[in-house]
N, C-alpha and C. Protein backbone atom coordinates (compact mmCIF):
# COMPACT_ATOMS: atom_id res chain seq x y z
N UNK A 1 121.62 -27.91 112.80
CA UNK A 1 122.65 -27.21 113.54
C UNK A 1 123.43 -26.26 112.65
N UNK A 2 123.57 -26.63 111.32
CA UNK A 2 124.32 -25.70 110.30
C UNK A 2 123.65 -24.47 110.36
N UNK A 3 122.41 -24.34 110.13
CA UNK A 3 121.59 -23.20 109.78
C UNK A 3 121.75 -22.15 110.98
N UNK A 4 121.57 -22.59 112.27
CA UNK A 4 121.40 -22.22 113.42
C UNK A 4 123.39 -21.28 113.72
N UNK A 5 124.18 -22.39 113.46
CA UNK A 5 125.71 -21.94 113.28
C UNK A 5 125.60 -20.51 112.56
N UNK A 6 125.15 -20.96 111.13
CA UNK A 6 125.59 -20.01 110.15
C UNK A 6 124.48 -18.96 110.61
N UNK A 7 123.57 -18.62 111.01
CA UNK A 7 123.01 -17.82 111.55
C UNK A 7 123.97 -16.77 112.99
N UNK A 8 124.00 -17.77 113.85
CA UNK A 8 124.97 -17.21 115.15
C UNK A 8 125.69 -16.60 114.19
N UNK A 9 126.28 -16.69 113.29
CA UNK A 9 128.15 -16.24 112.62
C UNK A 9 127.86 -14.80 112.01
N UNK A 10 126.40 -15.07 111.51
CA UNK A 10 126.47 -13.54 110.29
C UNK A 10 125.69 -12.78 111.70
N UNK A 11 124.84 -12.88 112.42
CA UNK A 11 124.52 -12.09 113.56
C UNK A 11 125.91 -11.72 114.20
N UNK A 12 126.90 -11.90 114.45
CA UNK A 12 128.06 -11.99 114.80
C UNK A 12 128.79 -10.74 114.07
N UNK A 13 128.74 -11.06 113.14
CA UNK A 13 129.28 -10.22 111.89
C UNK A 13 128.74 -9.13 111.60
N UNK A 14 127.48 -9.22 111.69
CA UNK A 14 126.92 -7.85 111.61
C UNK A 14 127.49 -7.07 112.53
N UNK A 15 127.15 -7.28 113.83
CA UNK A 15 127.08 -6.37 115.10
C UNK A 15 128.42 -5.72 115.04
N UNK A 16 129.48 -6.44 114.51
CA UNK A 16 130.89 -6.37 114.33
C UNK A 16 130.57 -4.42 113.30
N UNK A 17 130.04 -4.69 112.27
CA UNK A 17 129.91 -3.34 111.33
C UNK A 17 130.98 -3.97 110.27
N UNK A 18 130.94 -3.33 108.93
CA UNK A 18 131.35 -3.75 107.69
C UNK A 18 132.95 -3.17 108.42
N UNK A 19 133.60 -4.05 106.98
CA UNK A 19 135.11 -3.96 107.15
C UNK A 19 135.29 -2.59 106.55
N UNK A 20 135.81 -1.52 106.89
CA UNK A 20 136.34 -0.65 106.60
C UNK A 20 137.86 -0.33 107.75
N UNK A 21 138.48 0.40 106.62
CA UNK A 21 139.31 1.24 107.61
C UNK A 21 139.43 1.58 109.09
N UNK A 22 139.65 1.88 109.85
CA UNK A 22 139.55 2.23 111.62
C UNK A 22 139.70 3.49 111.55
N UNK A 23 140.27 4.20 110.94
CA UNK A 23 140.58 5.92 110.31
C UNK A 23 139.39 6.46 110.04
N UNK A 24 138.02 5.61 109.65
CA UNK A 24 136.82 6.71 108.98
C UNK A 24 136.20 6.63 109.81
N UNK A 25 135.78 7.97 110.19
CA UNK A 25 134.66 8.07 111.22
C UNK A 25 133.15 7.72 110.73
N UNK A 26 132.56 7.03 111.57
CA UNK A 26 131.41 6.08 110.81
C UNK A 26 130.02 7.38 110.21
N UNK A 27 130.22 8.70 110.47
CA UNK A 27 129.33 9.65 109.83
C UNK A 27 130.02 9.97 108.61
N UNK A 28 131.45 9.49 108.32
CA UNK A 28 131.98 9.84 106.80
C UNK A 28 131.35 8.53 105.94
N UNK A 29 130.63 7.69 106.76
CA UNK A 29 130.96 6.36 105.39
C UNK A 29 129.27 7.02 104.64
N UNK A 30 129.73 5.89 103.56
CA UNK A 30 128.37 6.15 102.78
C UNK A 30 126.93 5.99 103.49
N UNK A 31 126.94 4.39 103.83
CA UNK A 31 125.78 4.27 104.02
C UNK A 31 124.97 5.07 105.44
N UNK A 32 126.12 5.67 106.46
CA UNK A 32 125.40 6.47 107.39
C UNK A 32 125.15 8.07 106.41
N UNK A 33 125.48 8.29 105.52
CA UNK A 33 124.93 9.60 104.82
C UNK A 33 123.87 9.26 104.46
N UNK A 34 123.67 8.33 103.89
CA UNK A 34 122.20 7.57 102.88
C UNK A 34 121.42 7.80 104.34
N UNK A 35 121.74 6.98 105.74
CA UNK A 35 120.46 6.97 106.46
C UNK A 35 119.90 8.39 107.37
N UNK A 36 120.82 9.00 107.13
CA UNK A 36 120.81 10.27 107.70
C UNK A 36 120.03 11.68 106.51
N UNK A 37 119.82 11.54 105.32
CA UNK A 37 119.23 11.77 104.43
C UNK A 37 118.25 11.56 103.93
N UNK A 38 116.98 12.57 103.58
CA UNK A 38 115.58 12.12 103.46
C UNK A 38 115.54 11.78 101.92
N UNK A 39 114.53 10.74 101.67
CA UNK A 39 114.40 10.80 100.19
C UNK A 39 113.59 10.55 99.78
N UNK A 40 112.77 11.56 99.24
CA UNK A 40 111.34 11.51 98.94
C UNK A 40 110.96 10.18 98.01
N UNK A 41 111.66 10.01 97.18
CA UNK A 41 111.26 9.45 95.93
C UNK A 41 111.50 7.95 96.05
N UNK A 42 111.82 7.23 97.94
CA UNK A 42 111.94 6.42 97.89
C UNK A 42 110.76 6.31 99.24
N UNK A 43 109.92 4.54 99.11
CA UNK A 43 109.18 4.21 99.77
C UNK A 43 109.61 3.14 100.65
N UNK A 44 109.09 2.97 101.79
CA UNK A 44 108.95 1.74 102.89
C UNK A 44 108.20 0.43 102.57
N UNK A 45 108.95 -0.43 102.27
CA UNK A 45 107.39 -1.48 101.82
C UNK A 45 108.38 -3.10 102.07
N UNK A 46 107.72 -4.19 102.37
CA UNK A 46 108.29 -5.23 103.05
C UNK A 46 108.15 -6.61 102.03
N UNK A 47 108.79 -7.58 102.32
CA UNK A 47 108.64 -8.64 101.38
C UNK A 47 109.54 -9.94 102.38
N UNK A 48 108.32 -10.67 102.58
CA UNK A 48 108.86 -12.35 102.49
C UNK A 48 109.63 -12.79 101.99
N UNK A 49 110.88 -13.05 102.59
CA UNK A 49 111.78 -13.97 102.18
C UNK A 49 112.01 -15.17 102.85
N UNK A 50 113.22 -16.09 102.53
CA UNK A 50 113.60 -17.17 103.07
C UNK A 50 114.74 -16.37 104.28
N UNK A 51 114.75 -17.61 105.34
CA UNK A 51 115.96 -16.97 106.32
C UNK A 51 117.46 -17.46 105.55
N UNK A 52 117.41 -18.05 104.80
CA UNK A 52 118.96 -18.53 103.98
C UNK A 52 119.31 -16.98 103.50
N UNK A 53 118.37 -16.60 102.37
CA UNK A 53 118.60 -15.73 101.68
C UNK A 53 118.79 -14.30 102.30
N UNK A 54 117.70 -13.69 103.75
CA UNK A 54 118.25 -13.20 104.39
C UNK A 54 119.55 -13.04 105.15
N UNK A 55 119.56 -14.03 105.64
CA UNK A 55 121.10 -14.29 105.93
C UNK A 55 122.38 -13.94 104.82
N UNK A 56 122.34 -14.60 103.99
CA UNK A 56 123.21 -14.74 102.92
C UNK A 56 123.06 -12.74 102.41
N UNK A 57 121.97 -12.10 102.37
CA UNK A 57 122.12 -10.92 101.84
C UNK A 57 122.94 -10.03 102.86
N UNK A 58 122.73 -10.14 104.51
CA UNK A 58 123.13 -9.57 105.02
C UNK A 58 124.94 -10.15 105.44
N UNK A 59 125.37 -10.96 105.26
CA UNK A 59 126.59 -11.77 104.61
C UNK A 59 127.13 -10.78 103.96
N UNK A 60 126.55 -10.54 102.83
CA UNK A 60 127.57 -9.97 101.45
C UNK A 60 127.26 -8.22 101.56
N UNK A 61 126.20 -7.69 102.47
CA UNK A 61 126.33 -6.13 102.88
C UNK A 61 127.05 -6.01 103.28
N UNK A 62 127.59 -6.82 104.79
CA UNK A 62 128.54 -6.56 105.72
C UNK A 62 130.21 -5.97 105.31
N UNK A 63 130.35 -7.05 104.40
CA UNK A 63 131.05 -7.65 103.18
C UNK A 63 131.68 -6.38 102.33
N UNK A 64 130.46 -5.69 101.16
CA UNK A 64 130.82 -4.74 100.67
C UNK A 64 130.63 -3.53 101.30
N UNK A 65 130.37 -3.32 102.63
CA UNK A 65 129.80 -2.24 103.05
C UNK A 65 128.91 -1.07 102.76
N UNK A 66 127.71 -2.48 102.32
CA UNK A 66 126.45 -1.44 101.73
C UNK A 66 125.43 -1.68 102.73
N UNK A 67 124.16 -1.48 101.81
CA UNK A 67 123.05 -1.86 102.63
C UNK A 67 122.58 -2.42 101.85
N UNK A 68 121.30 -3.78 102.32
CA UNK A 68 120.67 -4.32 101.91
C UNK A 68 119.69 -3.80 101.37
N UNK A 69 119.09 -2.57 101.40
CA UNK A 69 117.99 -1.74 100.69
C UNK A 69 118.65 -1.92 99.10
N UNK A 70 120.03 -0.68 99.57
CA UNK A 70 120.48 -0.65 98.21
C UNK A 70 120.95 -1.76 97.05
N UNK A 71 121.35 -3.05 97.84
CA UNK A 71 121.44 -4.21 96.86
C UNK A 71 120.27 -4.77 96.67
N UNK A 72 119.09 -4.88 97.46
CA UNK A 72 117.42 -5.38 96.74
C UNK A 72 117.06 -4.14 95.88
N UNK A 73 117.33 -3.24 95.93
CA UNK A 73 117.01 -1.98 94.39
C UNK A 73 117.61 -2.64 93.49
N UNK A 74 119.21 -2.63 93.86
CA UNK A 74 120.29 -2.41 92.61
C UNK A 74 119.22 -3.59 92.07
N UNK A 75 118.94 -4.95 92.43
CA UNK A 75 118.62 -6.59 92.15
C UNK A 75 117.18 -6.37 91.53
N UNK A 76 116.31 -5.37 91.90
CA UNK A 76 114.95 -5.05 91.02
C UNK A 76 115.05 -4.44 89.84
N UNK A 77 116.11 -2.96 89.77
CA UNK A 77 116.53 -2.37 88.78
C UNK A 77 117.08 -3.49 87.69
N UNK A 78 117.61 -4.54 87.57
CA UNK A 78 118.27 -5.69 86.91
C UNK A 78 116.95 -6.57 87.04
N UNK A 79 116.38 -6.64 87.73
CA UNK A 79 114.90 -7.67 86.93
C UNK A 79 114.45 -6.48 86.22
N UNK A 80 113.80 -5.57 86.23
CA UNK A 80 113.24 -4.94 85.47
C UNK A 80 113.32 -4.34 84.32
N UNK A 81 115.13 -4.57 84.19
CA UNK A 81 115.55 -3.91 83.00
C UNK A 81 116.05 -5.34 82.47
N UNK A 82 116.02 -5.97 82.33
CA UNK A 82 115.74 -7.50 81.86
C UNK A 82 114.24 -7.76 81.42
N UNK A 83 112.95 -7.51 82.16
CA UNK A 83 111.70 -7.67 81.77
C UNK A 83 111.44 -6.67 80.39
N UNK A 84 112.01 -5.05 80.89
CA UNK A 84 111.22 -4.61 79.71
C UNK A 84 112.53 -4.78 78.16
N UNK A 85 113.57 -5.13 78.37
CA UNK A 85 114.24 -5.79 77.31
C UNK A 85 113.73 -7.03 76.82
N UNK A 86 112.95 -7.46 77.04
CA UNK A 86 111.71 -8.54 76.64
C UNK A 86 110.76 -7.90 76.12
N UNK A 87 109.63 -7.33 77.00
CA UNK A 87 108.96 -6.84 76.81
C UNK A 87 108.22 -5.71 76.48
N UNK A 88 109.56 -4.37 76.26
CA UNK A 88 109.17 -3.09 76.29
C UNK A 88 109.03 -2.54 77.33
N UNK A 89 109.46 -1.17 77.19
CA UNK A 89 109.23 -0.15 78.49
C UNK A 89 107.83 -0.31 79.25
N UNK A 90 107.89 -0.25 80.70
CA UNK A 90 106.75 -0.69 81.55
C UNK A 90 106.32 1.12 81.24
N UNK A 91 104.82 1.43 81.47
CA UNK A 91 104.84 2.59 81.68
C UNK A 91 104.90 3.25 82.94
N UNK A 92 104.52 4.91 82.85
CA UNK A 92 104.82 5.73 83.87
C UNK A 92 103.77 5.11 84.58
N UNK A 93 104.68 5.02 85.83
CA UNK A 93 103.18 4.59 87.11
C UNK A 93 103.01 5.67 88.25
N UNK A 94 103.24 6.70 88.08
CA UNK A 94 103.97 7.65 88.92
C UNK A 94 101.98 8.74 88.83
């Protein structure tokens, strides 16, 4: 029943839209510029997760008023720059 709760609550929360101001019109905030903007140099691609962790990510977007794209980058950019501080620069894959 917890899971199912805490599920209802952040579905809840979402639909609500991040806490901002009531003054900004929602085409001034960031993340509607980001989706309204093409960007080549970024791709579409999907990944299995747990529903906790889904949940819990879309929790803390709502939260800071980002997007979950941009905090699973920011969270790869930080594994990866952790891996090649181990291991050396990955090369160009481009």
């Amino acid at each position: 029943m917890a899971k199912k709760f805490g599920g209802d609550l952040i579905h809840k929360l979402v639909s609500q839209g991040p806490e901002k101001p009531n003054d900004v019109p929602v085409s001034e905030t960031p993340a509607a510029a980001k989706a309204t903007a093409k960007d080549d140099s970024k791709m579409r691609t999907s990944y299995i997760i747990s529903k906790d962790i889904n949940l819990k990510l879309k929790y803390i977007a709502l939260k800071e008023g980002r997007t979950i794209s941009d905090m699973v980058e920011e969270a790869f950019e930080k594994m990866i720059s952790n891996w090649e501080k181990k291991n050396g620069p990955t090369p160009d894959l481009k």
